[in-house]
Structures are given as C-alpha cells and as structure tokens.
N, C-alpha and C. Protein backbone atom coordinates (compact mmCIF):
# COMPACT_ATOMS: atom_id res chain seq x y z
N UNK A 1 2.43 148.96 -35.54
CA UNK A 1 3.81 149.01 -36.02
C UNK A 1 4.51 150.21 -35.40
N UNK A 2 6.29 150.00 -34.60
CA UNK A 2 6.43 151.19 -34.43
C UNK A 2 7.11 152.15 -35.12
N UNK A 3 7.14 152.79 -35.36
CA UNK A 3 7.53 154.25 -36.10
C UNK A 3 8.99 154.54 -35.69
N UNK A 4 9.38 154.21 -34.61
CA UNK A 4 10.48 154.23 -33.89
C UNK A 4 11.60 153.00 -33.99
N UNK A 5 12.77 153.18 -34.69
CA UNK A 5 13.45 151.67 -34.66
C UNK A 5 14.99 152.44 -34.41
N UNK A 6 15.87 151.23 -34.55
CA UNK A 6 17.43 151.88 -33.81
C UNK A 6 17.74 152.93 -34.93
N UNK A 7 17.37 152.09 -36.42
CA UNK A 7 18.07 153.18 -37.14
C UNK A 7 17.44 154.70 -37.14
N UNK A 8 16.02 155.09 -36.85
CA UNK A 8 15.98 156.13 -36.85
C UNK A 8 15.82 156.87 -35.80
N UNK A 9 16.06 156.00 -34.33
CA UNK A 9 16.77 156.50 -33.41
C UNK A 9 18.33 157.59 -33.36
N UNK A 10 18.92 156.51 -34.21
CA UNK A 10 20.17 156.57 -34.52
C UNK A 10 20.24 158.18 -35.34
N UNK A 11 19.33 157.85 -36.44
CA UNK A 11 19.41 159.29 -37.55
C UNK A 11 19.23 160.59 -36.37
N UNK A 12 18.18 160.56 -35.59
CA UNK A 12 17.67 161.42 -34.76
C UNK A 12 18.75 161.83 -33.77
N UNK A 13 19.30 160.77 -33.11
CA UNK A 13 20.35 161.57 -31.75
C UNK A 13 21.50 162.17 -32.77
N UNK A 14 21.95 162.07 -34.40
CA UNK A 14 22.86 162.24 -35.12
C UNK A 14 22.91 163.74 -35.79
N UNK A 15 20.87 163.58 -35.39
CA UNK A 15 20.51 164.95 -35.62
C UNK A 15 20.46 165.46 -37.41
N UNK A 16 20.01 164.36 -38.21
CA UNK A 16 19.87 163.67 -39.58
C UNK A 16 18.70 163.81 -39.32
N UNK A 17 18.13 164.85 -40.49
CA UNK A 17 16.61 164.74 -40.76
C UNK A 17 16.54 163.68 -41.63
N UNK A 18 15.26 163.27 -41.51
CA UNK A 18 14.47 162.09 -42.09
C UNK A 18 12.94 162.00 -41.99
N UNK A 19 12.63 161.29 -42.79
CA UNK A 19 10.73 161.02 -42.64
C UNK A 19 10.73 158.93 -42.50
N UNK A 20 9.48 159.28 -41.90
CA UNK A 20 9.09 157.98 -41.74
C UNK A 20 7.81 157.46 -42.17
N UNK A 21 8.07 156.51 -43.45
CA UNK A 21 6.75 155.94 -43.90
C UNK A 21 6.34 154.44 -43.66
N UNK A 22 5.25 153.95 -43.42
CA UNK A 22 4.88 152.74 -43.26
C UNK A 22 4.22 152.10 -44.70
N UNK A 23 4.10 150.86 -44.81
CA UNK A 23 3.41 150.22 -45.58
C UNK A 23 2.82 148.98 -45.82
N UNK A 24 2.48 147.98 -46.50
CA UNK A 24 1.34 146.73 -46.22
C UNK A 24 2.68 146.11 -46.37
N UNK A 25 3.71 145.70 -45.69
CA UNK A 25 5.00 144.30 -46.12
C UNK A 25 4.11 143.08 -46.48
N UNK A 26 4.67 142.78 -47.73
CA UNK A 26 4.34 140.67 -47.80
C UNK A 26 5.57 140.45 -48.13
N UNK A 27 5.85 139.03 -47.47
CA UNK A 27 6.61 138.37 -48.07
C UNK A 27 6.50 137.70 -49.18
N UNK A 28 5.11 137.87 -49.34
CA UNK A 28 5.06 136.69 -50.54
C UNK A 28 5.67 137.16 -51.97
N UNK A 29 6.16 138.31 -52.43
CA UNK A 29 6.40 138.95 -53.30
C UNK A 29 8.02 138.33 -53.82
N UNK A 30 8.25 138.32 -55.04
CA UNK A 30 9.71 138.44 -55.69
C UNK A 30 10.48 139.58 -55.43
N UNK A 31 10.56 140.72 -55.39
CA UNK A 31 11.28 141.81 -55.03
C UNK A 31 10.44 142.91 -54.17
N UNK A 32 10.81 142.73 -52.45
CA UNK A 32 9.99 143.38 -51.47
C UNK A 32 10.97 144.53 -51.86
N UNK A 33 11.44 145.21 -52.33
CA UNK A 33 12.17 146.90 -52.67
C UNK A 33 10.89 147.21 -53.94
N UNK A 34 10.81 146.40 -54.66
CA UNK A 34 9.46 146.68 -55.84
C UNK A 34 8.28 147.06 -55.19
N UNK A 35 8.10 145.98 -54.61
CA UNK A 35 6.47 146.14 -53.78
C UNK A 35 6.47 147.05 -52.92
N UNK A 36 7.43 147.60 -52.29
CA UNK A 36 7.48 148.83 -51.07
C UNK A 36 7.05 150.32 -52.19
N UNK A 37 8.19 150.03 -53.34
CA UNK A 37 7.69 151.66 -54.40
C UNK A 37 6.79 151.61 -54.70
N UNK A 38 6.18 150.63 -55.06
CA UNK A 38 4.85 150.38 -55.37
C UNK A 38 3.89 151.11 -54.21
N UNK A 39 3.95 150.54 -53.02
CA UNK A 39 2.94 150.48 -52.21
C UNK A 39 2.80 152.42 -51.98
N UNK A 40 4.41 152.88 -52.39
CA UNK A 40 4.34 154.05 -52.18
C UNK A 40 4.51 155.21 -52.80
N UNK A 41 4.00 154.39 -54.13
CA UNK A 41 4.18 155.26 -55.30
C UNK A 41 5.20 156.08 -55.26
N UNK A 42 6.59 155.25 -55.33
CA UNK A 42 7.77 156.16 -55.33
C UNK A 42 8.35 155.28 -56.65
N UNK A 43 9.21 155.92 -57.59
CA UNK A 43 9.58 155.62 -58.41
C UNK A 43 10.85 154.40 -57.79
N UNK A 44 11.02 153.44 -58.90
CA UNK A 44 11.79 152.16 -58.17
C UNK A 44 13.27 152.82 -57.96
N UNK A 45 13.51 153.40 -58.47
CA UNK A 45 15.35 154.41 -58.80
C UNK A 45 15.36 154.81 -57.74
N UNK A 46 14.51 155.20 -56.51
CA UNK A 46 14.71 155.93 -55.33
C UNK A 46 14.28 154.80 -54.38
N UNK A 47 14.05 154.45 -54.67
CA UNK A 47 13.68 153.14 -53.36
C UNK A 47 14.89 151.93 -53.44
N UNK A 48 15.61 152.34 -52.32
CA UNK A 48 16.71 151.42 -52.15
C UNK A 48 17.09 150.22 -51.08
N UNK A 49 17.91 148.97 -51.59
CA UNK A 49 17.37 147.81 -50.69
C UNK A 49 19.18 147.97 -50.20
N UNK A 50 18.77 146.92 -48.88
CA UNK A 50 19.96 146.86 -48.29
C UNK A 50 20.48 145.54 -48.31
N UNK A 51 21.66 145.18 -49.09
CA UNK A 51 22.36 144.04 -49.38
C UNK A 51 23.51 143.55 -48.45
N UNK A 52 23.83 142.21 -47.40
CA UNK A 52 24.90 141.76 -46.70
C UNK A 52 25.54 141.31 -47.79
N UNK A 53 26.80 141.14 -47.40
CA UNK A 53 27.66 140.95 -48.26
C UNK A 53 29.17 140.68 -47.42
N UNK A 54 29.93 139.49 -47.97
CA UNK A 54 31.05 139.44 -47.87
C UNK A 54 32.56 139.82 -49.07
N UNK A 55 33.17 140.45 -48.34
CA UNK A 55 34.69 140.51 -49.88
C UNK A 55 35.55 140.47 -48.78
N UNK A 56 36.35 139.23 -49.54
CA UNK A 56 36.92 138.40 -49.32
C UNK A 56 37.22 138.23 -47.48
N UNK A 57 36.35 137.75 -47.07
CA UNK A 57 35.56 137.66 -45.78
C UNK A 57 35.92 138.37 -44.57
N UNK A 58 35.60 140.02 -45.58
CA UNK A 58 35.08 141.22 -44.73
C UNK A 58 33.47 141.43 -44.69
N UNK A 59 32.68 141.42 -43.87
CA UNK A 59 31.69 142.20 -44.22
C UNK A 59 31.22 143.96 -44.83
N UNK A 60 29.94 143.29 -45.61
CA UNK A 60 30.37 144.38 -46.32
C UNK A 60 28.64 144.87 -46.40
N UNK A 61 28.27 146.14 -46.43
CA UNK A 61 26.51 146.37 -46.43
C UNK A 61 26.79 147.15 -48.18
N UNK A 62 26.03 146.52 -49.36
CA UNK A 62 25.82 147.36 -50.31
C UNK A 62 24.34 147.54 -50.22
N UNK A 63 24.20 149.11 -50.95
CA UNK A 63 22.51 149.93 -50.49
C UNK A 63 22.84 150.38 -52.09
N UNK A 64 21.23 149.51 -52.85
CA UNK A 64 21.34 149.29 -54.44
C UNK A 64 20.03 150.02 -54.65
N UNK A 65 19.56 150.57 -55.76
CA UNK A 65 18.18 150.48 -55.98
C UNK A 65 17.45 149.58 -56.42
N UNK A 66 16.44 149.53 -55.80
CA UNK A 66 15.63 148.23 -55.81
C UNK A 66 15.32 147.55 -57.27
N UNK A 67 15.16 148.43 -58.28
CA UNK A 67 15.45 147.70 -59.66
C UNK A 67 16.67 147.34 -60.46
N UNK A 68 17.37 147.02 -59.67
CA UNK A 68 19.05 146.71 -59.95
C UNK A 68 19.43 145.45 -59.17
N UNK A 69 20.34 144.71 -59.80
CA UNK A 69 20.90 143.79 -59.17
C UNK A 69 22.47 144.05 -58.57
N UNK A 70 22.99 143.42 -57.66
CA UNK A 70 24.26 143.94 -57.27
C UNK A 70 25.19 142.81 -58.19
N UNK A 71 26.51 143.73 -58.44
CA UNK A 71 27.54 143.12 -59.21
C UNK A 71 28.80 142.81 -58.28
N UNK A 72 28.75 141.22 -57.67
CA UNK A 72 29.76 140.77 -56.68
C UNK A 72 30.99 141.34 -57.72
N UNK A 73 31.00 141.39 -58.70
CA UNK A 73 32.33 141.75 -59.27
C UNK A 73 33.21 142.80 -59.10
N UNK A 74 32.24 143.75 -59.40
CA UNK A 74 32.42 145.19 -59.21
C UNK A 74 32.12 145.94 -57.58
N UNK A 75 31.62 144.93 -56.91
CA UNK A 75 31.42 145.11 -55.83
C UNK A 75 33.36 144.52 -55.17
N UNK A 76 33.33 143.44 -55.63
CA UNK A 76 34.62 143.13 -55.14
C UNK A 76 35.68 144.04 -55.28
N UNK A 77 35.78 144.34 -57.03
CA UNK A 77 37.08 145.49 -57.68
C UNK A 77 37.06 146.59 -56.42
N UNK A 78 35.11 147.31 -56.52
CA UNK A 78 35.40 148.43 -56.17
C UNK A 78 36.41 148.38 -54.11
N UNK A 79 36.04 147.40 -53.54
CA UNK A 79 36.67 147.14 -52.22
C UNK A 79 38.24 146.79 -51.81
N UNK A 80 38.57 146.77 -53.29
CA UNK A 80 40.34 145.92 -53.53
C UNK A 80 40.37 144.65 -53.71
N UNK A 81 39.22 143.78 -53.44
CA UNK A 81 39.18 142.99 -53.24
C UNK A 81 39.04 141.60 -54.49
N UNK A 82 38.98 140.52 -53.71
CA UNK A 82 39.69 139.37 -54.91
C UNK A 82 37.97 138.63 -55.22
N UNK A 83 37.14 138.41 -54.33
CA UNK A 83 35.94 137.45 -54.68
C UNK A 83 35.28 138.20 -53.27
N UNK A 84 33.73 138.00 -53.98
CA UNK A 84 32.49 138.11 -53.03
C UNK A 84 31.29 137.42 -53.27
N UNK A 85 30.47 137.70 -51.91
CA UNK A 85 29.60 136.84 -52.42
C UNK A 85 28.57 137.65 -51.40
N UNK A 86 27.17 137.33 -51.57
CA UNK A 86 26.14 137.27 -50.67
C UNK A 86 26.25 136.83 -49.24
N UNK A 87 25.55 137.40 -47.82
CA UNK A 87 26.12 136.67 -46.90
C UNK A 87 24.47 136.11 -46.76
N UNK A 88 24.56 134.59 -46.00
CA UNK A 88 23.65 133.37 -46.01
C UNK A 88 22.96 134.73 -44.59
N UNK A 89 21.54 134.50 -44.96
CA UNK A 89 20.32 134.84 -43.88
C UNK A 89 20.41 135.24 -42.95
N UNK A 90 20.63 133.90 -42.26
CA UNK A 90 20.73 134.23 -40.77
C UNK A 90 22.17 134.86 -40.33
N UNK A 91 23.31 134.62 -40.77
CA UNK A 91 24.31 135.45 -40.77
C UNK A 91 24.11 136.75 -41.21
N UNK A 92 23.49 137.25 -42.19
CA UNK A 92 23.30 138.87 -42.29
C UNK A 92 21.92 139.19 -40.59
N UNK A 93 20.96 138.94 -40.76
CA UNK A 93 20.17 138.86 -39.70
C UNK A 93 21.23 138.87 -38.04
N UNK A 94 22.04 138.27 -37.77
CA UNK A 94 22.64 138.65 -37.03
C UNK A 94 23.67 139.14 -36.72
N UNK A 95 24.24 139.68 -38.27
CA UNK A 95 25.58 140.65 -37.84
C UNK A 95 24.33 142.00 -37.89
N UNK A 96 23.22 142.41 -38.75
CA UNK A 96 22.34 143.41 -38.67
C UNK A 96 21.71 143.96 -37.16
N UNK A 97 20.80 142.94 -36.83
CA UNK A 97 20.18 142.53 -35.71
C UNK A 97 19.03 143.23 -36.26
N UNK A 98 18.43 143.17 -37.60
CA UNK A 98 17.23 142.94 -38.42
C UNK A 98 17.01 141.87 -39.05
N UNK A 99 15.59 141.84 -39.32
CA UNK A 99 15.23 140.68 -40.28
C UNK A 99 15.18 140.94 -41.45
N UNK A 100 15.44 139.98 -42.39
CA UNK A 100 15.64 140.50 -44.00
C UNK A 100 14.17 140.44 -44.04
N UNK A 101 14.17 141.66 -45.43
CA UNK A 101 12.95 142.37 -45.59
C UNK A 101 12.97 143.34 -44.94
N UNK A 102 13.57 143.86 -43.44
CA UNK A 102 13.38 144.89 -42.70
C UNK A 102 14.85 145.36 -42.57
N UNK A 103 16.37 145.14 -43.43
CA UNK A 103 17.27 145.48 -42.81
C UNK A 103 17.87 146.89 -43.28
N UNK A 104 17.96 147.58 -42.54
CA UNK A 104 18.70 148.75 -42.85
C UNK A 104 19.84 149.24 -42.53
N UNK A 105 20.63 149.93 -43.40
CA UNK A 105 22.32 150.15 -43.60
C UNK A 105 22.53 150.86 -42.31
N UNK A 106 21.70 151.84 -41.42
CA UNK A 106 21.79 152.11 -40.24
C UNK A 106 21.79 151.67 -39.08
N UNK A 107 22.53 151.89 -37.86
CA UNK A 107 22.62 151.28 -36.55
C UNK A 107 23.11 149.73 -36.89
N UNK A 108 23.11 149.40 -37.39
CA UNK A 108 23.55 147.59 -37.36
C UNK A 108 24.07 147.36 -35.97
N UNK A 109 23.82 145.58 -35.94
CA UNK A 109 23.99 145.62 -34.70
C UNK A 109 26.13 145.34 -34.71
N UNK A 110 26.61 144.76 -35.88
CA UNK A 110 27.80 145.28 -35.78
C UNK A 110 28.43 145.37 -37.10
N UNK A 111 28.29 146.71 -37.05
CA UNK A 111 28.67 147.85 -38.08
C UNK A 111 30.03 147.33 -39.47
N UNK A 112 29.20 147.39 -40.62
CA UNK A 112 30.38 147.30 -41.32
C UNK A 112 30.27 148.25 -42.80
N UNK A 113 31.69 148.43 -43.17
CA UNK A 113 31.79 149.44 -44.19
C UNK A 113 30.47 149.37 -45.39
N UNK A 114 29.83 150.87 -45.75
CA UNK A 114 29.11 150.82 -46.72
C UNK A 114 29.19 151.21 -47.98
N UNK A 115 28.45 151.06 -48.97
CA UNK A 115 28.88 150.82 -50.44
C UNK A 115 27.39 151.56 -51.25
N UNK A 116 27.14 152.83 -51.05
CA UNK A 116 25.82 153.23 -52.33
C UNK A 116 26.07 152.57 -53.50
N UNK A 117 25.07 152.30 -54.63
CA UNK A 117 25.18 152.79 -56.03
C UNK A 117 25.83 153.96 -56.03
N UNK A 118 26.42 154.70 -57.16
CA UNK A 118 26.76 155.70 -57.60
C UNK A 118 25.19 156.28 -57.78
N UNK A 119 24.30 156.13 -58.32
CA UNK A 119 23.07 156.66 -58.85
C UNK A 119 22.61 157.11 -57.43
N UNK A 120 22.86 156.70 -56.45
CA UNK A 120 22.01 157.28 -54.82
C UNK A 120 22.25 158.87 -54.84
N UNK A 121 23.68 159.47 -55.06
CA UNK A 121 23.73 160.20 -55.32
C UNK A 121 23.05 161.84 -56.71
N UNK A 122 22.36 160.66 -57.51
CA UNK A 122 21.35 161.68 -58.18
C UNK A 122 20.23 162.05 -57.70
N UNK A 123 19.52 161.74 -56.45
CA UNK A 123 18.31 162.05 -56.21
C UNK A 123 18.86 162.97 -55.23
N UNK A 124 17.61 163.72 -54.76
CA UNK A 124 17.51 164.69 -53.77
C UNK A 124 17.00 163.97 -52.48
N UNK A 125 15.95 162.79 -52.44
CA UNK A 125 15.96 161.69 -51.23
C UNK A 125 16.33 160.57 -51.89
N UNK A 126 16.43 159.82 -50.71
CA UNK A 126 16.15 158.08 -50.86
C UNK A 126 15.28 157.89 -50.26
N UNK A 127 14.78 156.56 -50.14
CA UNK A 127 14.01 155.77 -49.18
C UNK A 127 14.74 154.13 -49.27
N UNK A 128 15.13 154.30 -47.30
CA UNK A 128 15.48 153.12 -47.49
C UNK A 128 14.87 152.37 -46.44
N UNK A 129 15.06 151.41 -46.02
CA UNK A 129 14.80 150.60 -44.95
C UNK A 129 14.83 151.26 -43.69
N UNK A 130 14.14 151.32 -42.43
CA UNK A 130 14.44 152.19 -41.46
C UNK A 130 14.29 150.75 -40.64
N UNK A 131 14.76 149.78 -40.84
CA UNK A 131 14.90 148.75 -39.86
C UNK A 131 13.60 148.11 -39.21
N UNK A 132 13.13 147.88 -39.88
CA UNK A 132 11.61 147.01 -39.55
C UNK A 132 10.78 146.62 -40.82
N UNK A 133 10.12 145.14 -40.81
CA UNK A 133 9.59 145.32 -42.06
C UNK A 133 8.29 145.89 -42.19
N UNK A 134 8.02 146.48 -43.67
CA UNK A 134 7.32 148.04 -43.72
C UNK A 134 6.97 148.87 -43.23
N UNK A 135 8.03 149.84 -42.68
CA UNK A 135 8.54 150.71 -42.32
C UNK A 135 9.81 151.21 -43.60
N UNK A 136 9.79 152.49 -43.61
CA UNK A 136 11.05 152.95 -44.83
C UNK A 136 11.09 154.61 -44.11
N UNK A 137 12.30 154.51 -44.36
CA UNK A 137 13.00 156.18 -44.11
C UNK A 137 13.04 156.91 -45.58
N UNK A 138 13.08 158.33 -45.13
CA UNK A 138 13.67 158.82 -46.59
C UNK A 138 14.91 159.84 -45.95
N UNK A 139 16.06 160.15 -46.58
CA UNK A 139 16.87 160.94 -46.35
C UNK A 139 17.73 161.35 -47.47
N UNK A 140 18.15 162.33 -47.33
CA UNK A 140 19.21 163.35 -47.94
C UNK A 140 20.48 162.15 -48.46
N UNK A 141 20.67 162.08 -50.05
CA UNK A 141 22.04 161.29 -49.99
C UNK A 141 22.81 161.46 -49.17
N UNK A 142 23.26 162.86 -49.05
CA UNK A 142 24.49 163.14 -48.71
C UNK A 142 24.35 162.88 -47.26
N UNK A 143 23.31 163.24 -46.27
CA UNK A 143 22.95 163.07 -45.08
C UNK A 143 23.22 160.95 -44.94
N UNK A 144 22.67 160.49 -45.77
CA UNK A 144 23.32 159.00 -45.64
C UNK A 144 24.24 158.73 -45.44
N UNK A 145 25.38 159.19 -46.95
CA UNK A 145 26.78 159.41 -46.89
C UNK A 145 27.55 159.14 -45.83
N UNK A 146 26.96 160.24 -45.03
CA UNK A 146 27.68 161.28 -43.87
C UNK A 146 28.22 159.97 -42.50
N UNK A 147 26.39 160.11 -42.38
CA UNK A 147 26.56 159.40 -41.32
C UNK A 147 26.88 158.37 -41.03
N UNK A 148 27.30 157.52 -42.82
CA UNK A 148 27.68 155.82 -42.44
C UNK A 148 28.91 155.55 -43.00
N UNK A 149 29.53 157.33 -43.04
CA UNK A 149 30.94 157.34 -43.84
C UNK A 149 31.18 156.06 -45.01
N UNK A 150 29.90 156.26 -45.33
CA UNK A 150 30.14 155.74 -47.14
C UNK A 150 30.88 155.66 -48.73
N UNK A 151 31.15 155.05 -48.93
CA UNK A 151 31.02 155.10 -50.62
C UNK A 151 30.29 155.26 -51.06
N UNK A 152 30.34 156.09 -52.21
CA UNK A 152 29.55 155.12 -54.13
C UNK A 152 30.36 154.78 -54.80
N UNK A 153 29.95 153.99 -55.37
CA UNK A 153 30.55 152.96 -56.51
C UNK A 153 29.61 152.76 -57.65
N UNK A 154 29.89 151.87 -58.68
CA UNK A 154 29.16 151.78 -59.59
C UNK A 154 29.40 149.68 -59.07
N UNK A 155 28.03 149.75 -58.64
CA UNK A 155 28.34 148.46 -58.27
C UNK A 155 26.99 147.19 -58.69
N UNK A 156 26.19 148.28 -59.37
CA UNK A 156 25.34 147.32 -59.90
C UNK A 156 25.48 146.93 -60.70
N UNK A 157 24.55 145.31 -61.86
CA UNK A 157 24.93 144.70 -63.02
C UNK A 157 24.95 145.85 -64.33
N UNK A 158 25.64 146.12 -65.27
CA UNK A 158 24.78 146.72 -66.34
C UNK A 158 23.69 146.17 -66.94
C-alpha cells in the first residue's frame, strides 16, 4: 500500500503537517469510518468520513464524523440553498478521482466547496481519509480549515 497519495502530496508541498496511518480496509462492513476507529483505536468523534454531495446542483464535499449522519437539510440551509441530496457513486468517484471508501476532502480531482461538522473543530486532530482505501491522515482542524478554505456548520442529524 502506498503511503503516498495526491492528498498528502498535496498537504506536504502546502507544507501542512500531517501523519499517515494504514489499516486492514473491508468492504464488507456497514460503516467503513467505524471500522477504520476501530481498527485504530481512535475514538469514532475523531475519525471523520468524506461525504459528495449536491445543493441545489452545486457540488458540495461534507467531512462528518463517522458516528453521525449528514443532515441534507441543514446541509442545504447551511449553503443558502433550497434541496440536497447525496451524489450517485460513480459521479462522486469521478468528480473526486477516488474510490468511495478511499475518498478524501483533499486534492480532488475537481475541487468543490467544503463543509466540517462544527464538532471537527473540538479536537486537537482529525483523521481523515488521505485518499486511498486504508490509508487515513491525521491533521490539525484548523490546518484542514486552512487549506480547503472551509466551513463548519452544524450539519449533522440530531
């Protein structure tokens, strides 16, 4: 597996510290953001998944914690926007130019506005996707923030 992918290419020439962890990926699992904290004994609140997404057919990347579901609602409000939805597979897969299970809010292959939880901001790291499946980055909220000129929102279900 390599250790090396665009997004933490990307973190690196940006000059964004980060770490890089590997782990056993299955697909066979109900929530691969569960099974990754798991695999890495990281609490689920810090292990965050990367969601495609359309409002009102903008693309849109929300980055949730993995024990949360995303709220198209509040995902919509928080964008101005009127209705959203999930984007279908292979359409996220190739606006990303990752495979789900492996996609991360970094480098995409064409870039669109991002959306934290509000809660990303309470930890001191994350771990998110570093663009391959099992493979995960960890970084500095604010160092996320920065570099993907982000939001937070409160955009998960209650």
């Amino acid at each position: 597996m390599a250790k090396s992918t665009r997004a933490t290419a990307a973190l690196d020439k940006a000059g964004i510290a980060h770490g890089v962890h590997a782990y056993d990926y299955s697909a066979d699992v109900d929530s691969k953001g569960l099974a990754a904290a798991q695999a890495l004994g990281i609490a689920p609140q810090r292990m965050f998944k990367t969601l495609m997404a359309w409002v009102d057919k903008q693309p849109l990347i929300a980055v949730i914690p993995s024990d949360q579901r995303l709220s198209l609602k509040k995902l919509a409000a928080h964008c101005g926007g009127k209705h959203a939805q999930m984007m279908e597979i292979p359409e996220a897969e190739k606006r990303s130019g990752y495979k789900v299970g492996g996609i991360s809010p970094f480098a995409q292959q064409r870039p669109a506005k991002v959306v934290f939880a509000a809660s990303a901001a309470q930890h001191d790291t994350l771990y998110i996707n570093a663009g391959q499946r099992g493979l995960l980055l960890d970084i500095a909220p604010a160092d996320a923030f920065q570099v993907l000129q982000a939001s937070c929102a409160d955009i998960c279900e209650d």
